[in-house]
Protein backbone atom coordinates (compact mmCIF):
# COMPACT_ATOMS: atom_id res chain seq x y z
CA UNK A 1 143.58 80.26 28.33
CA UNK A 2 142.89 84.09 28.44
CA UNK A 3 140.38 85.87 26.58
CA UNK A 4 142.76 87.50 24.46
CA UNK A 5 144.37 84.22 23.19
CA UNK A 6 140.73 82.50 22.67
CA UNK A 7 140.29 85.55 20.56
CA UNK A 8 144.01 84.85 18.29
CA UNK A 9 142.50 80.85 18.12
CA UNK A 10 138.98 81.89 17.18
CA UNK A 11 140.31 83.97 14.23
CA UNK A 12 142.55 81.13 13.26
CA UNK A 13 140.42 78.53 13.48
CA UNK A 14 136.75 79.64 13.13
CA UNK A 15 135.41 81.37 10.18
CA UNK A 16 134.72 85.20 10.57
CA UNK A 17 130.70 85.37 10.96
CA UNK A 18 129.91 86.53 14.22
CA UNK A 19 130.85 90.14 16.24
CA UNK A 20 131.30 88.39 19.92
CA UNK A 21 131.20 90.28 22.57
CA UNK A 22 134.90 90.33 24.55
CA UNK A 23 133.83 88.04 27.40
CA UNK A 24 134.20 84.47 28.03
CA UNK A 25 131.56 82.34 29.50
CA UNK A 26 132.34 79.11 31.39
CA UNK A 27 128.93 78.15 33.42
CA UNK A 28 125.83 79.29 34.82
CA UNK A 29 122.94 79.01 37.21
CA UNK A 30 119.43 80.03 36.37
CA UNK A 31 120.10 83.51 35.53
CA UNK A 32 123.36 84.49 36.37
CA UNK A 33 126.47 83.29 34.15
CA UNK A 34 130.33 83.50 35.00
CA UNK A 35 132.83 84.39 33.38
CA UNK A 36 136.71 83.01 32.93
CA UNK A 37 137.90 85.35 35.53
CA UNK A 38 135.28 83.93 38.32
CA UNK A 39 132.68 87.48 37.72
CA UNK A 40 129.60 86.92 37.08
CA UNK A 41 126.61 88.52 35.31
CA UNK A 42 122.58 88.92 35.33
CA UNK A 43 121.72 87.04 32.07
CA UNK A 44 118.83 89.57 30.05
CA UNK A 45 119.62 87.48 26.83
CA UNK A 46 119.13 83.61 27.89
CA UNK A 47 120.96 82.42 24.84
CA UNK A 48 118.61 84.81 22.39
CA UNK A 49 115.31 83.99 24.17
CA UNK A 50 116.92 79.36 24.52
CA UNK A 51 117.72 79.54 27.94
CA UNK A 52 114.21 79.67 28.99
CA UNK A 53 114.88 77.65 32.39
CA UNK A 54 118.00 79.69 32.83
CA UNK A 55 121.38 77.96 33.01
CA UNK A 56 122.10 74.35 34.91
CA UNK A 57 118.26 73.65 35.77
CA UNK A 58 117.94 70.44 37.45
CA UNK A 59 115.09 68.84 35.55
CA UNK A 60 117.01 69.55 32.32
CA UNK A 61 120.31 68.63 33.13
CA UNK A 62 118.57 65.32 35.07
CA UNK A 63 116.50 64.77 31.61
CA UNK A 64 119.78 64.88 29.60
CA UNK A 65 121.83 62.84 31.39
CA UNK A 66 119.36 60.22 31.86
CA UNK A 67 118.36 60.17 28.25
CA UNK A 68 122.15 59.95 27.19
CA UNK A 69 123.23 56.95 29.38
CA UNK A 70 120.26 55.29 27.55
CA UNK A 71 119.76 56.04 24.12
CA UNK A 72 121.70 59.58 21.88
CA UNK A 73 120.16 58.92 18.40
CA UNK A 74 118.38 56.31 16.49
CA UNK A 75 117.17 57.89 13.11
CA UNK A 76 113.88 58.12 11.85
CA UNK A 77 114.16 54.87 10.62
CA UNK A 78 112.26 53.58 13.81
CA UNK A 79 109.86 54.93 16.86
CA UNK A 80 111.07 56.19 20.28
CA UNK A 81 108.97 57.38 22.63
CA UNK A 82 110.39 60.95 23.97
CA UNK A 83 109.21 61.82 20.14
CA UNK A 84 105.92 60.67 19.88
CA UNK A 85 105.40 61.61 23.54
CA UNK A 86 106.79 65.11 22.87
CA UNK A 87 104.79 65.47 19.92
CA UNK A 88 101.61 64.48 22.06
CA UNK A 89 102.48 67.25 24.72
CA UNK A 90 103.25 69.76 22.29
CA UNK A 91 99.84 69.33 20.69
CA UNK A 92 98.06 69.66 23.35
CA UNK A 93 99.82 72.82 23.98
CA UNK A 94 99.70 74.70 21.04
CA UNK A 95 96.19 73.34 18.77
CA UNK A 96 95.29 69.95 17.39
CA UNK A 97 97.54 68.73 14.38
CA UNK A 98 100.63 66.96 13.92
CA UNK A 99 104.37 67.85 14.34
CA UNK A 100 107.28 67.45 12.39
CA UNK A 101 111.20 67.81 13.86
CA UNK A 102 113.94 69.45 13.15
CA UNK A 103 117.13 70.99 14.61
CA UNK A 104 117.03 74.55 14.88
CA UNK A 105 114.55 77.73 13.57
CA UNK A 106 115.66 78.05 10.22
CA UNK A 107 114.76 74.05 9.02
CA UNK A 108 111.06 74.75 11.17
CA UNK A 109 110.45 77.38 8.67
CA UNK A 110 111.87 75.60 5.59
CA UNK A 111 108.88 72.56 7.16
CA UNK A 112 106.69 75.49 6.88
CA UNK A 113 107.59 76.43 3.28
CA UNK A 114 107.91 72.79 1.83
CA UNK A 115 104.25 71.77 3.57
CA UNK A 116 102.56 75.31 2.12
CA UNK A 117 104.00 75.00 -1.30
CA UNK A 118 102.95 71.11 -1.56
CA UNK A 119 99.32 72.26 -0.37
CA UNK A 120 99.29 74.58 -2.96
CA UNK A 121 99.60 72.25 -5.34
CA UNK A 122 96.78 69.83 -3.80
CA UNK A 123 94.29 72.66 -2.74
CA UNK A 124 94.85 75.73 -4.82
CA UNK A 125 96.19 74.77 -8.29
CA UNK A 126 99.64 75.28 -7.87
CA UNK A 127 99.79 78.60 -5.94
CA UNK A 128 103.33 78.61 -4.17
CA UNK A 129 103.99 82.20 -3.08
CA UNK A 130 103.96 83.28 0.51
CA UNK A 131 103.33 87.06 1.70
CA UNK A 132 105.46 87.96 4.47
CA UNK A 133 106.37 91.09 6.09
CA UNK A 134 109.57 93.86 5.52
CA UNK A 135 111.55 93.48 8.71
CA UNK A 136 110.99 90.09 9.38
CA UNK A 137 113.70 87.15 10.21
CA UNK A 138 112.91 83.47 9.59
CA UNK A 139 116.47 82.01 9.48
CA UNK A 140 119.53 81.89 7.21
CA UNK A 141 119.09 78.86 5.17
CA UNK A 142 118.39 79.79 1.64
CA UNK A 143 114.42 79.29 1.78
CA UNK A 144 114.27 81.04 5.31
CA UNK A 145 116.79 83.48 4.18
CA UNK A 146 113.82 84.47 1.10
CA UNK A 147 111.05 84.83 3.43
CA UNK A 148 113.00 86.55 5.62
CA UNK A 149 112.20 91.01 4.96
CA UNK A 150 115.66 92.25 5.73
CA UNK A 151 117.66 92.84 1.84
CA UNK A 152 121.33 93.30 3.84
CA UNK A 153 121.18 89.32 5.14
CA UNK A 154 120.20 87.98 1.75
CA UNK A 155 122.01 90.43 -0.66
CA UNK A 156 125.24 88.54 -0.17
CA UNK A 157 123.89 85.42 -1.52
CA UNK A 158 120.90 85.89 -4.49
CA UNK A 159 119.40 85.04 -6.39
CA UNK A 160 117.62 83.55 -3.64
CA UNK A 161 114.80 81.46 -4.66
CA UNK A 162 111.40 82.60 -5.95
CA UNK A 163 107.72 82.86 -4.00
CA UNK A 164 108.22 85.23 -1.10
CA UNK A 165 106.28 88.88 -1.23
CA UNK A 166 107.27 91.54 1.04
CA UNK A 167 104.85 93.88 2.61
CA UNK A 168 104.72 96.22 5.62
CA UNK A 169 104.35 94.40 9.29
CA UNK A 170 100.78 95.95 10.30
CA UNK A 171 99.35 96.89 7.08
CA UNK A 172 96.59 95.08 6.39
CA UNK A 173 95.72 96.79 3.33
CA UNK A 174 99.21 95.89 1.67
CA UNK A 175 98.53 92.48 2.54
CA UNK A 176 95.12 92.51 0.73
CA UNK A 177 96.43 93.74 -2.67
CA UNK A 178 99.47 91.81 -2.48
CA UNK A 179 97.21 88.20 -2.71
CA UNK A 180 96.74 86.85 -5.94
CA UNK A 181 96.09 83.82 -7.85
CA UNK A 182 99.75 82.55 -7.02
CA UNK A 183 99.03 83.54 -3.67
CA UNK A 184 99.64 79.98 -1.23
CA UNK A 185 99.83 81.40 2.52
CA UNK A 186 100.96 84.64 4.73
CA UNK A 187 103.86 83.96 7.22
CA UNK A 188 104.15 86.16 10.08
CA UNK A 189 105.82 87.16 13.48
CA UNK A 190 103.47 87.30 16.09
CA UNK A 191 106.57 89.91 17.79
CA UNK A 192 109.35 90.73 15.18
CA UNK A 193 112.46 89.61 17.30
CA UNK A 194 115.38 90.16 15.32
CA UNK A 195 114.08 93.29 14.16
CA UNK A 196 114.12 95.17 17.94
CA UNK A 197 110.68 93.51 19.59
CA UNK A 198 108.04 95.21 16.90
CA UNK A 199 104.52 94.42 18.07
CA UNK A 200 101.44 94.38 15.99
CA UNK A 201 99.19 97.25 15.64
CA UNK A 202 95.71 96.42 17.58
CA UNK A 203 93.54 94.00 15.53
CA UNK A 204 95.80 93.11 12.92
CA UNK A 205 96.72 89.42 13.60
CA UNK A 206 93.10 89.02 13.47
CA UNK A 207 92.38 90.77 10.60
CA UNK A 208 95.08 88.70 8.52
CA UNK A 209 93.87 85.40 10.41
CA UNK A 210 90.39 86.63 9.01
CA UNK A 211 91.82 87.50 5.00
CA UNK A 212 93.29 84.22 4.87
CA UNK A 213 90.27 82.08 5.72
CA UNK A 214 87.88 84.06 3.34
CA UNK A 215 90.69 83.70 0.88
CA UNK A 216 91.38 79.98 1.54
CA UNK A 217 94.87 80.99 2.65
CA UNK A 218 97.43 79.34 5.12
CA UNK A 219 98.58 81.09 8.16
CA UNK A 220 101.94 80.60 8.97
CA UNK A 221 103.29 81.98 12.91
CA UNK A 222 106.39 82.16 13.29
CA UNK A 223 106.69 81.56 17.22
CA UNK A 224 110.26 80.53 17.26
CA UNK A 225 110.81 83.74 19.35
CA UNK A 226 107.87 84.33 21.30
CA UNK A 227 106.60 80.74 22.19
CA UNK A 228 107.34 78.62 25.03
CA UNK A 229 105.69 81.07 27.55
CA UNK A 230 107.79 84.05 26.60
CA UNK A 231 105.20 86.54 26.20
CA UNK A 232 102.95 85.32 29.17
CA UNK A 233 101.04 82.82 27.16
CA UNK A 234 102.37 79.46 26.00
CA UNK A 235 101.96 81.06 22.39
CA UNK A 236 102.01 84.75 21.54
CA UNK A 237 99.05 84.08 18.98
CA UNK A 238 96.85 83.30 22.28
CA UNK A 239 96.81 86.85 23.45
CA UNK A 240 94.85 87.28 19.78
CA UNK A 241 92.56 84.83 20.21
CA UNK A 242 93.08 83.34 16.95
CA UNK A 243 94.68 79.78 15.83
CA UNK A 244 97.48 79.84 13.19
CA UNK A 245 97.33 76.99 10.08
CA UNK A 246 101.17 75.80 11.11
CA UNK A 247 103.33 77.07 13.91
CA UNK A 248 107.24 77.01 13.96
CA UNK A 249 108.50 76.58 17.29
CA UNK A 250 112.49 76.29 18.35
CA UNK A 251 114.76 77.95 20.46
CA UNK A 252 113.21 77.61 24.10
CA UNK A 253 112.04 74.26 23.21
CA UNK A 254 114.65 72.32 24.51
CA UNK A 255 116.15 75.25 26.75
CA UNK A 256 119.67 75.11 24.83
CA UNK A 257 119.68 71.44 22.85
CA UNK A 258 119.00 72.24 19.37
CA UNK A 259 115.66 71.02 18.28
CA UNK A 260 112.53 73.01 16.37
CA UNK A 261 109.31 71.63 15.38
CA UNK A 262 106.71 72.44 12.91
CA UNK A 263 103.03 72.23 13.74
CA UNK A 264 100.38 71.79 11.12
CA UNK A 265 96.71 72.15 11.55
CA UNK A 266 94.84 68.73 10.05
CA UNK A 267 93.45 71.15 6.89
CA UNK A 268 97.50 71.96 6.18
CA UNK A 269 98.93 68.44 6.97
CA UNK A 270 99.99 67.49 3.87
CA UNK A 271 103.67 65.95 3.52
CA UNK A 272 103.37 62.36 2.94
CA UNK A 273 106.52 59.27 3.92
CA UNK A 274 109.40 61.14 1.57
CA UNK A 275 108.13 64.49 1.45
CA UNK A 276 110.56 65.24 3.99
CA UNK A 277 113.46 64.29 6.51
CA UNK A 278 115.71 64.94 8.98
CA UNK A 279 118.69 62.48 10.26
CA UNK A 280 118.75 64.17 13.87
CA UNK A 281 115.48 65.69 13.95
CA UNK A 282 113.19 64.34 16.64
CA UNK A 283 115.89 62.23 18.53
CA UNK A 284 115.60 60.86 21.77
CA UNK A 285 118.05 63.11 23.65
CA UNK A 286 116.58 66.16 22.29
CA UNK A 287 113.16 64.97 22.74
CA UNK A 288 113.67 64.18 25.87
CA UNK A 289 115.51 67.22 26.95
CA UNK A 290 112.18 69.64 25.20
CA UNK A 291 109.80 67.18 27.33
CA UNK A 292 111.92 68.50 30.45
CA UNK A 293 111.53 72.17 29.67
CA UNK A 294 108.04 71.98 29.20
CA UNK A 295 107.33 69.84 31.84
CA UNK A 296 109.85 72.49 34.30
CA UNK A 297 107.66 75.69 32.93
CA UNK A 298 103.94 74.01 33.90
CA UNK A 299 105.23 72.60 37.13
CA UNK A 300 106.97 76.11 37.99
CA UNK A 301 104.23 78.05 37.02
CA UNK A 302 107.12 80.21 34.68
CA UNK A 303 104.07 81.38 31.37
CA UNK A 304 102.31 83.36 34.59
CA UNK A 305 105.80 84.42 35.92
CA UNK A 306 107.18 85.90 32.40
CA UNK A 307 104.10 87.97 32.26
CA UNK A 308 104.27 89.11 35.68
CA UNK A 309 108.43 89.65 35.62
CA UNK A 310 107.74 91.12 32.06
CA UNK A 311 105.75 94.12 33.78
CA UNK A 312 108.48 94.60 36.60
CA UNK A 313 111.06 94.41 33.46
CA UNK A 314 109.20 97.11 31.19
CA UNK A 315 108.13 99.88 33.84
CA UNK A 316 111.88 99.52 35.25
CA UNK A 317 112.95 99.83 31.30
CA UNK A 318 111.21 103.00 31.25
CA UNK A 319 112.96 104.69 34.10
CA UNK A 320 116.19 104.69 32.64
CA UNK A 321 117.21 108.14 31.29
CA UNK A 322 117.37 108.79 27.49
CA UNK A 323 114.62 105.87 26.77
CA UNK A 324 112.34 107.04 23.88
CA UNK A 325 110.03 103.73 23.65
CA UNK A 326 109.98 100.50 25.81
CA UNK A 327 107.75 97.76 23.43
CA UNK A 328 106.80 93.67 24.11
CA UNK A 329 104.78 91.54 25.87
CA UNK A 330 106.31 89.28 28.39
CA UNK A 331 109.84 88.93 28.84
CA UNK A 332 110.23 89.97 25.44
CA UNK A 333 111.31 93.60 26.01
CA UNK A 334 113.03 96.07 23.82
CA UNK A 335 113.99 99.27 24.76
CA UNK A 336 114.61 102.28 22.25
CA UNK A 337 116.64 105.38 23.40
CA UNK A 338 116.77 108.80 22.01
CA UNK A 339 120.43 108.20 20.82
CA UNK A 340 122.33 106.08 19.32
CA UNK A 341 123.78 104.61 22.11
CA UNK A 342 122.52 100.51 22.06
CA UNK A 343 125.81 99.29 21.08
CA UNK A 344 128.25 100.82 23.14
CA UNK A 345 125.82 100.28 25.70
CA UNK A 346 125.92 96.59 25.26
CA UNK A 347 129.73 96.95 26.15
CA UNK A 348 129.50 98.98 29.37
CA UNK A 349 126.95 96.80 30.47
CA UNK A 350 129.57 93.84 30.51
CA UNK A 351 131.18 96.41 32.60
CA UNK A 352 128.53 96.54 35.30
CA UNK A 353 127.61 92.87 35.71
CA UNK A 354 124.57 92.95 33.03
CA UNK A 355 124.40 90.90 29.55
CA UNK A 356 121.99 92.55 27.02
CA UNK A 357 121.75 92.47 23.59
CA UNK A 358 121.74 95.22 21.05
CA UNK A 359 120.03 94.99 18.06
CA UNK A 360 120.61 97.84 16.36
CA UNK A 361 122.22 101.82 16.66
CA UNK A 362 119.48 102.72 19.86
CA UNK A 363 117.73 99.70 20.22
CA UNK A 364 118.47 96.91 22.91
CA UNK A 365 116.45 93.41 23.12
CA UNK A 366 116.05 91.78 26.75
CA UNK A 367 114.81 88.36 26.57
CA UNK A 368 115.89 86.70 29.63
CA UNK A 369 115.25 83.53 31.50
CA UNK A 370 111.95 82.61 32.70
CA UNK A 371 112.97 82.08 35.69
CA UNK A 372 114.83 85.10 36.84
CA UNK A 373 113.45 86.58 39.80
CA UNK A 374 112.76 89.98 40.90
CA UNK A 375 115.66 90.89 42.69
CA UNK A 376 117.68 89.75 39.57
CA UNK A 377 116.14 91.72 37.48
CA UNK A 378 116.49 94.97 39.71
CA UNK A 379 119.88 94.30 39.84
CA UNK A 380 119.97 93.99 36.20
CA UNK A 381 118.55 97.45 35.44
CA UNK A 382 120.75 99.21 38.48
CA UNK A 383 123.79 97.93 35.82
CA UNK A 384 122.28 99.34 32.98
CA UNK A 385 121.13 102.90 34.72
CA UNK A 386 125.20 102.32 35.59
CA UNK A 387 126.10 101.87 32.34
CA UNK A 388 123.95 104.50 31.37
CA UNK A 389 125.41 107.29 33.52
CA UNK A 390 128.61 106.14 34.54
């Protein structure tokens, strides 16, 4: 079937919610995809920041296949190991506490949002609203939606449901006179994805890390983004040297099975049997799958190799003509050009053998495999300088 006709069926058939791009992928290999016509392309997007062991890795592919001949799903009505053994490993990761699994980003955060506003209730009278910041994106589910800072993905669909303040990413003054009585938790980007790769001004995780202990606050980190070694450290909140309350983690996690997880510090464990649910969340093939990616990224050595690719990645970014700002940490990259080019950009890039993903009129994200090599990701920015000047 050509691309054209997969384009007539996809209108037919699928409602109209996403702008694809007019290329059809049919496999991959680490970090180089193919298309239906047999051309293939250097991968900067990995899925938005999933494909963290690339396309077809071994240990993945191995895990899943394994996993399915042996058990798909079981519910939570019983135990299986990959989950509890998961849970263990992610722990021991990230900070001690206790996880909870889901499917995807967006039902992490509504975890996040159910387990702050119940500890309101046991630990500060009732408070239930949660300061986040303008800009931000936590998901499209309704709660996620309302925490989310960005009016043009909610307006379509408010009210939206009450609790969420919205102050400036960075401004730690705004955050201060926004608390109040009714004042449960701050949730937070580490790196505001979505948004174009906006990093926090010096000192300013730890400065809201430091409000919300002296006012007996949660901290919520988003890290569905920048986790799983994407930013050089297993978790972006490392480089800060602080510890969050709860962490949401998805995306990477199972390097393209859907899972998330939330993690909750002991002090912010509070959901109880019924408090929450999820049929497929935490089952075995997904489990095991996530247990396979993290096992692939410590045994490949891939948190060092994102930060050291992410250096090779931004000074290359900032050699290409007409580039105002190059910002991240990692292989989190986003470049900004003088003019408004990002999204025709995106297209001529297809053009040149390069995948990258434009997130707004001069802005293009790069968040590509972990494992891509150097000589990938020269070849990467020779297409976009092509792209660029062509």
């Amino acid at each position: 079937m050509t691309t054209e006709r997969l384009i007539d069926d996809e209108r037919t058939y699928l409602m109209g919610t996403y702008r694809r791009l007019p290329v059809t992928l049919t496999e991959g290999r680490g970090a180089v995809v193919r298309d239906d016509q047999g051309r293939e392309y250097v991968d900067l997007v990995g899925g938005i920041a999933v494909n963290v062991l690339g396309h077809g890795h071994p240990a993945l592919t191995r895990a899943i296949s394994e996993q399915a001949q042996r058990l798909i799903h079981a519910s939570n009505l019983y135990y299986t190991l990959p989950a509890v053994e998961l849970a263990r490993h992610l722990v021991g990761l990230a900070f001690p506490g206790r996880a909870f699994f889901v499917n995807s980003g967006a039902e992490a955060n509504e975890t996040a949002i159910k387990l702050a506003r119940k500890w309101g209730k046991v630990h500060r009278g009732g408070a239930f609203e949660i300061i986040c910041a303008l800009g931000s994106f936590h998901g499209r589910t309704l709660g996620a939606l309302a925490a989310t800072g960005q009016d043009h993905y909610s307006a379509p669909f408010t009210p939206l449901p009450p609790g969420f303040v919205h102050v400036p990413y960075g401004d730690i003054e705004a955050l201060r006179l926004a608390t109040g009585e009714r004042t449960v938790a701050v949730m937070l980007e580490p790196i505001m994805g979505e948004i174009g790769v906006v990093t926090p001004p010096q000192g300013y995780l730890e400065a809201v890390r430091g409000w919300c202990d002296q006012q007996g606050l949660l901290l919520i980190l988003d890290e569905i983004q920048t986790g799983m070694g994407r930013t050089g450290r297993w978790w972006c909140h490392q480089h800060h040297g602080i510890v969050p309350d709860v962490m949401t983690v998805a995306k990477g996690l199972a390097g393209g099975i859907p899972i998330g997880a939330c993690l909750a510090a002991p002090g912010a464990d509070v959901l109880e049997p019924g408090d929450h649910g999820s049929t497929f969340g935490g089952g075995p093939l997904a489990c095991a799958a996530a247990l396979a990616v993290l096992g692939a990224i410590e045994a490949e050595g891939l948190v060092g190799h994102a930060a050291e690719m992410g250096e090779l990645l931004a000074a290359g970014l900032r050699e290409l003509p007409g580039v105002r700002e190059v910002r991240g940490r990692g292989l989190m990259q986003a470049v900004e050009f003088e003019r408004p080019l990002a999204r025709d950009l995106q297209l001529r890039c297809l053009e040149h053998g390069v995948i990258v993903n434009a997130t707004g009129d001069s802005t293009v994200r790069l968040v590509p495999p972990l494992v891509i090599t150097p000589e990938q990701l020269e070849e990467g920015l020779r297409g976009m300088r092509r792209a660029l000047v062509g």
